[in-house]
PDB file of N, CA and C in Angstrom:
ATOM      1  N   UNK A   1      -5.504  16.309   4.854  1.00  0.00           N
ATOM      2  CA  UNK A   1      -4.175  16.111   5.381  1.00  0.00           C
ATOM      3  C   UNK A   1      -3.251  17.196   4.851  1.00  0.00           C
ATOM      4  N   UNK A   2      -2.847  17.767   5.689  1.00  0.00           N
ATOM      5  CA  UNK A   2      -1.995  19.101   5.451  1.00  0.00           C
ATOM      6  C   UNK A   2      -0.850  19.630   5.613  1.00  0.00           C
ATOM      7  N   UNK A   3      -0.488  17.891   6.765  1.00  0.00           N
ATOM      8  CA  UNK A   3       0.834  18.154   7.262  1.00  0.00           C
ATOM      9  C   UNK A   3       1.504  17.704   6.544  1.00  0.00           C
ATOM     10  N   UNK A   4       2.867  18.553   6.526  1.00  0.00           N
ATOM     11  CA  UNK A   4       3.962  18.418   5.907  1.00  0.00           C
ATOM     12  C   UNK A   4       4.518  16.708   6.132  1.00  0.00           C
ATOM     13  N   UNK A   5       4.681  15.510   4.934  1.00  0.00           N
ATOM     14  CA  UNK A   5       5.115  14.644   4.853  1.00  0.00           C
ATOM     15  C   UNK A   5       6.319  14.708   3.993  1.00  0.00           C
ATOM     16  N   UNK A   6       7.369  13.760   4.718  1.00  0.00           N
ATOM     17  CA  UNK A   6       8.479  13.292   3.977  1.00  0.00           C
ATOM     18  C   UNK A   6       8.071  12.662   2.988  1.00  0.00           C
ATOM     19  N   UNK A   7       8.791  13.029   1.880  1.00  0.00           N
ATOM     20  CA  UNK A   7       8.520  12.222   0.470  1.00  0.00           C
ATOM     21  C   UNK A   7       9.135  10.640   0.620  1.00  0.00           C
ATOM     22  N   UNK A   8       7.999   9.958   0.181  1.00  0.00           N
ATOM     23  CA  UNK A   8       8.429   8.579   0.623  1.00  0.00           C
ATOM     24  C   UNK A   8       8.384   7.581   1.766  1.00  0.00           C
ATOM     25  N   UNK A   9       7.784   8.862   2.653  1.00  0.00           N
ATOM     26  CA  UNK A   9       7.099   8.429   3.876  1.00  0.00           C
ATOM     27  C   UNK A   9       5.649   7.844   4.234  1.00  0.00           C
ATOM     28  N   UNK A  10       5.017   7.542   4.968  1.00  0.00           N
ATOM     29  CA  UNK A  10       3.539   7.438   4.935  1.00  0.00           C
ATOM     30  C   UNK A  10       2.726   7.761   6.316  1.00  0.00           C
ATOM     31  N   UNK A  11       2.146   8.550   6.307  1.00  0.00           N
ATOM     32  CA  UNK A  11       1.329   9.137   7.276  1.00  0.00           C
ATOM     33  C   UNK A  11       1.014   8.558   7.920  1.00  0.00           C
ATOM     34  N   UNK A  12       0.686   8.366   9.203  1.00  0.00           N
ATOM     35  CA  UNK A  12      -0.107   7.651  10.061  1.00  0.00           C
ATOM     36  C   UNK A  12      -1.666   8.052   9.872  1.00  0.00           C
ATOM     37  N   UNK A  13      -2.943   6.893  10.091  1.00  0.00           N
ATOM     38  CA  UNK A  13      -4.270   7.817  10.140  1.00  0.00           C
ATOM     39  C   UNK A  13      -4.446   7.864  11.351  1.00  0.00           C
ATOM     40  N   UNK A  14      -5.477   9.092  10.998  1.00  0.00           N
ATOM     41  CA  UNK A  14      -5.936   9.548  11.571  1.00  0.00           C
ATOM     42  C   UNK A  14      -7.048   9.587  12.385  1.00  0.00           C
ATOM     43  N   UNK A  15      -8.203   8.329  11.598  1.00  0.00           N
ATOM     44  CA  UNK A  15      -9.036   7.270  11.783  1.00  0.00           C
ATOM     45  C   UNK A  15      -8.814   6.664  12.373  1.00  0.00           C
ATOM     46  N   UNK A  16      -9.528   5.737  13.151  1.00  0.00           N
ATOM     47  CA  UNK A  16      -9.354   4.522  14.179  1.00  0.00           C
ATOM     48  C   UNK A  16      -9.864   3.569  12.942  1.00  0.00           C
ATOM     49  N   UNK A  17      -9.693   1.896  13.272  1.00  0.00           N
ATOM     50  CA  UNK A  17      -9.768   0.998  12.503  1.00  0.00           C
ATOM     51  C   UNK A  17     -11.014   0.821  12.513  1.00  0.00           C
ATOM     52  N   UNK A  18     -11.900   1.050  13.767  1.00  0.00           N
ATOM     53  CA  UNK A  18     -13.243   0.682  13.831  1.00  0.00           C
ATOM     54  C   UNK A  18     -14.074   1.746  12.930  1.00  0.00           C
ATOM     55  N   UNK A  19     -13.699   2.611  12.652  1.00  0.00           N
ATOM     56  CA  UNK A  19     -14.302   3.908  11.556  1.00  0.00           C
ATOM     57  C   UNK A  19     -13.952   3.141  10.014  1.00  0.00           C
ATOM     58  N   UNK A  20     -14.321   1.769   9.720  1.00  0.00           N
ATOM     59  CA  UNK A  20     -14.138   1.437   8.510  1.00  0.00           C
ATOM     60  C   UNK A  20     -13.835   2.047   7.074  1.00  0.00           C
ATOM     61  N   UNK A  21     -14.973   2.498   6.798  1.00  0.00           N
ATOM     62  CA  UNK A  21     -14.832   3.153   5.332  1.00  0.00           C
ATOM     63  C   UNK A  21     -14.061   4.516   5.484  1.00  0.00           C
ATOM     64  N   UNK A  22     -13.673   5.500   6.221  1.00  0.00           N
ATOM     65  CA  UNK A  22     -13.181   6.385   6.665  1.00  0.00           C
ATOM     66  C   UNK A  22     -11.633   6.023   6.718  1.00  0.00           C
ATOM     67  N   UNK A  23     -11.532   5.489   7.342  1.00  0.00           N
ATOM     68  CA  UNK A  23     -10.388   4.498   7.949  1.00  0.00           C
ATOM     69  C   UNK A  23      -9.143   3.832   6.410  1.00  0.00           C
ATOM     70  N   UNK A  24     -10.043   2.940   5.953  1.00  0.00           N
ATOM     71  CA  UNK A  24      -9.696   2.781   4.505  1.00  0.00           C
ATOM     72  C   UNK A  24      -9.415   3.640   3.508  1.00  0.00           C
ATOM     73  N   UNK A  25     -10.138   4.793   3.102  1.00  0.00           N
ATOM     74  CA  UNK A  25     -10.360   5.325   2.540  1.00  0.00           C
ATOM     75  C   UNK A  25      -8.837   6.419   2.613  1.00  0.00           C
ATOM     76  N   UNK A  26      -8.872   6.910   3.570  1.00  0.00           N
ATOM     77  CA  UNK A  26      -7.703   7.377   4.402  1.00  0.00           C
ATOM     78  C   UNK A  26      -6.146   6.642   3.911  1.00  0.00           C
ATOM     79  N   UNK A  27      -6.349   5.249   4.406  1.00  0.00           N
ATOM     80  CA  UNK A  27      -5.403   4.850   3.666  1.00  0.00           C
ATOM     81  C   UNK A  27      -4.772   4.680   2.390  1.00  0.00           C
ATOM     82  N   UNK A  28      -5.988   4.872   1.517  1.00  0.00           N
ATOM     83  CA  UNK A  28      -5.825   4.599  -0.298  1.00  0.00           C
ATOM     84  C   UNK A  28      -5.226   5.993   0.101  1.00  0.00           C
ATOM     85  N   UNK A  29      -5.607   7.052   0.725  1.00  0.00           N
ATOM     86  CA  UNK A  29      -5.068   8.163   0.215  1.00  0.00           C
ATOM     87  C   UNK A  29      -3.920   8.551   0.460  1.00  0.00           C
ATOM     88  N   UNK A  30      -2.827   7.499   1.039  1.00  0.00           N
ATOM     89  CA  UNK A  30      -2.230   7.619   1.860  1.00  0.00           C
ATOM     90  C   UNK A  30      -1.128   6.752   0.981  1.00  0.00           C
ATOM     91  N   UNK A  31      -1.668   5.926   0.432  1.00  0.00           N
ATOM     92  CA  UNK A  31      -1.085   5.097   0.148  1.00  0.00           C
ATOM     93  C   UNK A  31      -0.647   5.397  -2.021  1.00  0.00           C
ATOM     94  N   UNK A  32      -1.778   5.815  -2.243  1.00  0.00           N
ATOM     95  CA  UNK A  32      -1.852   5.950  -4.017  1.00  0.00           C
ATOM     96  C   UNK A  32      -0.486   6.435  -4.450  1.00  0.00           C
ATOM     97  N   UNK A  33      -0.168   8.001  -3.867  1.00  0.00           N
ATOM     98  CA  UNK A  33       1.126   8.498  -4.526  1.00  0.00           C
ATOM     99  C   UNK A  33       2.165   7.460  -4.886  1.00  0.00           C
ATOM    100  N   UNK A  34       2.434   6.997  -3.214  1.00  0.00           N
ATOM    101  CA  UNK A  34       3.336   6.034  -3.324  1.00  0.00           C
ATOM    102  C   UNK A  34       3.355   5.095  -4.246  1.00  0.00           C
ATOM    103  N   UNK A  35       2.457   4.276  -4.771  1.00  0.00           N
ATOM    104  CA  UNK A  35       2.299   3.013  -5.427  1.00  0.00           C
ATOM    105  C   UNK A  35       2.262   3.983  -6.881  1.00  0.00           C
ATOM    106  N   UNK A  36       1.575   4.852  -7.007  1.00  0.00           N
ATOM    107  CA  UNK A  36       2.087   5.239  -8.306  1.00  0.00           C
ATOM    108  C   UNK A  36       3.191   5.809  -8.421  1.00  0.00           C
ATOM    109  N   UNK A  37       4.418   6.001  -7.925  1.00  0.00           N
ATOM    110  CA  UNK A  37       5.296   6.615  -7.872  1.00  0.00           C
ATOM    111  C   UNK A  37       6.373   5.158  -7.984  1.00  0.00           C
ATOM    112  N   UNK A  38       5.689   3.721  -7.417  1.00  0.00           N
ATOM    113  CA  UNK A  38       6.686   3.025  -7.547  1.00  0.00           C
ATOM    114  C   UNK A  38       6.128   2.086  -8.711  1.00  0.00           C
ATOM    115  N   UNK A  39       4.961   2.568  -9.555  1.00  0.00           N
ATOM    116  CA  UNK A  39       4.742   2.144 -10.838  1.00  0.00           C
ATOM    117  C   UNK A  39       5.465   2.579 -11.596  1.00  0.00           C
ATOM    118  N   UNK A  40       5.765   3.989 -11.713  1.00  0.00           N
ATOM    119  CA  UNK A  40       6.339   5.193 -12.435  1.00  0.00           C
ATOM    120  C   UNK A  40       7.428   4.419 -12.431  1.00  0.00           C
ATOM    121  N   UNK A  41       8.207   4.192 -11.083  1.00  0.00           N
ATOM    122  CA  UNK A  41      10.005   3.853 -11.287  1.00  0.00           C
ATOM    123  C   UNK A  41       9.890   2.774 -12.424  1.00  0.00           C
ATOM    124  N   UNK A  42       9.340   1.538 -12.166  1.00  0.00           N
ATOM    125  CA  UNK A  42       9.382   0.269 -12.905  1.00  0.00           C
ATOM    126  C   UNK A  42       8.908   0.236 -14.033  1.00  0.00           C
ATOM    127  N   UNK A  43       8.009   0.906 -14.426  1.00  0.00           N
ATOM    128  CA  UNK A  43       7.510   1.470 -16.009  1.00  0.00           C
ATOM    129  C   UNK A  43       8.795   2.062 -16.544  1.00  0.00           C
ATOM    130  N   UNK A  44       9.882   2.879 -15.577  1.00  0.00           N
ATOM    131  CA  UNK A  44      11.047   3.654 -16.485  1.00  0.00           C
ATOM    132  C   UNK A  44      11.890   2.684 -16.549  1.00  0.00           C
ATOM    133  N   UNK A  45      12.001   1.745 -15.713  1.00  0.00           N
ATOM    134  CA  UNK A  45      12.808   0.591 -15.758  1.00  0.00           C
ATOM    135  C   UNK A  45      12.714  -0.437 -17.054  1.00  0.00           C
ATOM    136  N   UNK A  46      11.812  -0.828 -17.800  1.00  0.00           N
ATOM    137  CA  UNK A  46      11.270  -1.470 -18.781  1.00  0.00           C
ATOM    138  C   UNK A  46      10.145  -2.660 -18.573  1.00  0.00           C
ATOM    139  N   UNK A  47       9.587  -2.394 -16.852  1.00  0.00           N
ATOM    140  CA  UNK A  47       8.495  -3.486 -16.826  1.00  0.00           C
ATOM    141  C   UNK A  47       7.403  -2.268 -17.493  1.00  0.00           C
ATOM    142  N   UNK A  48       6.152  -4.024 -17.860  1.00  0.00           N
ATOM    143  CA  UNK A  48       4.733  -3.239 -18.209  1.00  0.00           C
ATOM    144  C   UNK A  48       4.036  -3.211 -16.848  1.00  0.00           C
ATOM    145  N   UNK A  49       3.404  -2.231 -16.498  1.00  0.00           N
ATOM    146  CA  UNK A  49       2.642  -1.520 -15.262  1.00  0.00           C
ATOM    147  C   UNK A  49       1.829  -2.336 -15.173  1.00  0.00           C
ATOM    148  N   UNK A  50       0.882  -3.108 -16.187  1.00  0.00           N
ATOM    149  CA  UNK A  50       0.068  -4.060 -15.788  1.00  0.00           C
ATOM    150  C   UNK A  50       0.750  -5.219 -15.161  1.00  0.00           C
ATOM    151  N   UNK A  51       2.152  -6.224 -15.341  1.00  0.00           N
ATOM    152  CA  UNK A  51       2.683  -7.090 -14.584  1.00  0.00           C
ATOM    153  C   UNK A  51       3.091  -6.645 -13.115  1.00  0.00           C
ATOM    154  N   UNK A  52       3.653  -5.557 -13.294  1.00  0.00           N
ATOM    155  CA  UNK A  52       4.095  -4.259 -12.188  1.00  0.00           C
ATOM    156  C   UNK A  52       2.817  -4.676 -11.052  1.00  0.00           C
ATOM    157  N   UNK A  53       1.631  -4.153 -11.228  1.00  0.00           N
ATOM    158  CA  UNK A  53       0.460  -4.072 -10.586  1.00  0.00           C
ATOM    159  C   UNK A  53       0.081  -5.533 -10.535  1.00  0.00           C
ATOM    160  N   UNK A  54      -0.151  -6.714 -11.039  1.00  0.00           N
ATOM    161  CA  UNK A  54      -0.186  -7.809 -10.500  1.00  0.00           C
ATOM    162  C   UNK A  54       0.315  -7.922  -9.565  1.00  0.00           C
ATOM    163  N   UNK A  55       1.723  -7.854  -9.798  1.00  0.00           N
ATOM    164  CA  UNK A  55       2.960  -8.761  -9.060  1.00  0.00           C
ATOM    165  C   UNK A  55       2.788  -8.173  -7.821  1.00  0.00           C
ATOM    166  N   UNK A  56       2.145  -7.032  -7.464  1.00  0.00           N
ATOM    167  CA  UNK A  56       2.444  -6.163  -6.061  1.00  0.00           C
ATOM    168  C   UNK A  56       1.108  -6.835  -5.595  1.00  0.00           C
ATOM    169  N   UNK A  57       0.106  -6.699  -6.023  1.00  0.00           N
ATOM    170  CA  UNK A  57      -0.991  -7.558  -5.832  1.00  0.00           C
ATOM    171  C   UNK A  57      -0.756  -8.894  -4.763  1.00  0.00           C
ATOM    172  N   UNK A  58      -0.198  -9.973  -6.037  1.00  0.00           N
ATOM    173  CA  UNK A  58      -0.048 -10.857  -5.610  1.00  0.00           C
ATOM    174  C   UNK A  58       1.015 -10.858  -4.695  1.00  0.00           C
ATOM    175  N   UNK A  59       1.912 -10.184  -4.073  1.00  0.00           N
ATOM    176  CA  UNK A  59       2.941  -9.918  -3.127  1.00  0.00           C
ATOM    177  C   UNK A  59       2.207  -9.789  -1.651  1.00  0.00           C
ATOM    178  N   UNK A  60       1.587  -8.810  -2.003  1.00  0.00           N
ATOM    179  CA  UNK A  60       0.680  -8.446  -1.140  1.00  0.00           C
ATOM    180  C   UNK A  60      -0.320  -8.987  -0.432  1.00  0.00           C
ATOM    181  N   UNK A  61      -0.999  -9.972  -0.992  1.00  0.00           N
ATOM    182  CA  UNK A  61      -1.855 -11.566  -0.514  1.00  0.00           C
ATOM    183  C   UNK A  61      -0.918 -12.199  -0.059  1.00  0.00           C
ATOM    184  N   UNK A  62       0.536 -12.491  -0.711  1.00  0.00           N
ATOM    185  CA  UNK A  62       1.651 -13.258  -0.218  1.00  0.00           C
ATOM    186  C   UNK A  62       1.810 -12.875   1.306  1.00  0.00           C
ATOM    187  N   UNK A  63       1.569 -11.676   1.580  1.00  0.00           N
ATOM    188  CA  UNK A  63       2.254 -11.178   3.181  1.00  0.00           C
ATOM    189  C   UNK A  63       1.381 -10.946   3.949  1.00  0.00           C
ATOM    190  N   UNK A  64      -0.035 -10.626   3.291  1.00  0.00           N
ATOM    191  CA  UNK A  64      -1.203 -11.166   4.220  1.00  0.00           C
ATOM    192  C   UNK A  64      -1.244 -12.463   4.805  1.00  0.00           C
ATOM    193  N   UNK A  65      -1.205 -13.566   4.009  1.00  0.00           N
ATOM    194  CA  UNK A  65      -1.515 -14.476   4.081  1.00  0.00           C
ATOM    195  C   UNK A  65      -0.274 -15.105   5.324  1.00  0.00           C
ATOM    196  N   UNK A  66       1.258 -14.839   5.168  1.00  0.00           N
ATOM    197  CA  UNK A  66       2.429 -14.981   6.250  1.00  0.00           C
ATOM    198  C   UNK A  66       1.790 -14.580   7.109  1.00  0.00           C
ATOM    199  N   UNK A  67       1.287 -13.217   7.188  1.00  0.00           N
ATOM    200  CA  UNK A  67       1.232 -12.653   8.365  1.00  0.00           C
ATOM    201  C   UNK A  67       0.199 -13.751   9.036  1.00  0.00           C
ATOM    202  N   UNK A  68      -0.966 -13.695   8.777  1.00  0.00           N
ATOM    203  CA  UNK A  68      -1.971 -14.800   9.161  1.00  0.00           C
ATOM    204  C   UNK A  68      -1.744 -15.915   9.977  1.00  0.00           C
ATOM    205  N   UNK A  69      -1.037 -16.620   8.618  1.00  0.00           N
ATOM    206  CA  UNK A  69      -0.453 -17.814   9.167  1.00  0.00           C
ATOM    207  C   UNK A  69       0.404 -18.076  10.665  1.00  0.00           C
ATOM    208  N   UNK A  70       1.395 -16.981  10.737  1.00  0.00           N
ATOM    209  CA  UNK A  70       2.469 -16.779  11.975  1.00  0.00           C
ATOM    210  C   UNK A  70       1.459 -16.805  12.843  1.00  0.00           C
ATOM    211  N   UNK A  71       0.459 -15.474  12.949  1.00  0.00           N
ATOM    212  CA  UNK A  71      -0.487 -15.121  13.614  1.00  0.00           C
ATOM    213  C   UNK A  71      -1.108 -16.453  14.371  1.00  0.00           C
ATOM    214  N   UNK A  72      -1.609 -17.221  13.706  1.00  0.00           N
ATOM    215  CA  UNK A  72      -2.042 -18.550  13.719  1.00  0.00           C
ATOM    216  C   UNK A  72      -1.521 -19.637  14.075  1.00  0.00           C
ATOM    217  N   UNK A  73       0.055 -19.831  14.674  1.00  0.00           N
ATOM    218  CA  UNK A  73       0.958 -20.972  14.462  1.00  0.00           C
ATOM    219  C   UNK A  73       0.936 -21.663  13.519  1.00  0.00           C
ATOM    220  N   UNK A  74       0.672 -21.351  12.557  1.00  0.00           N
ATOM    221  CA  UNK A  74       0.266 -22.730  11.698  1.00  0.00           C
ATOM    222  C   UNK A  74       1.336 -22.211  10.388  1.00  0.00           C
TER     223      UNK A  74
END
């Protein structure tokens, strides 16, 4: 990936979803700066990076799981 991205932005892939491991893979890469960059902020802030990294974790199952659900009526 070579093209010029806005800082703070996130690329679209380039992969189709059905190209799994490609696909994924793509995304971690797509995705890492960012999440370490918003570890970095909250580590300068005075959280510990390990609660930091839970909490996004568990945020993150949190909005899977909405999404699902809506998805689902339920």
């Amino acid at each position: 990936m070579d093209a010029m991205i806005e800082p703070g932005s996130v690329p679209a892939p380039t992969h189709q979803a059905k190209e799994f491991l490609a696909y994924e893979t793509e995304c971690r890469g797509a995705l890492k700066p960012l999440l370490a960059e918003l570890l970095d902020r909250a580590e300068a802030a005075g959280w510990k990076r390990r609660t930091v990294a839970a909490t996004l974790m568990f945020l993150a199952a949190q909005q899977v799981s909405e999404a699902s659900e809506a998805s689902t009526g339920g």
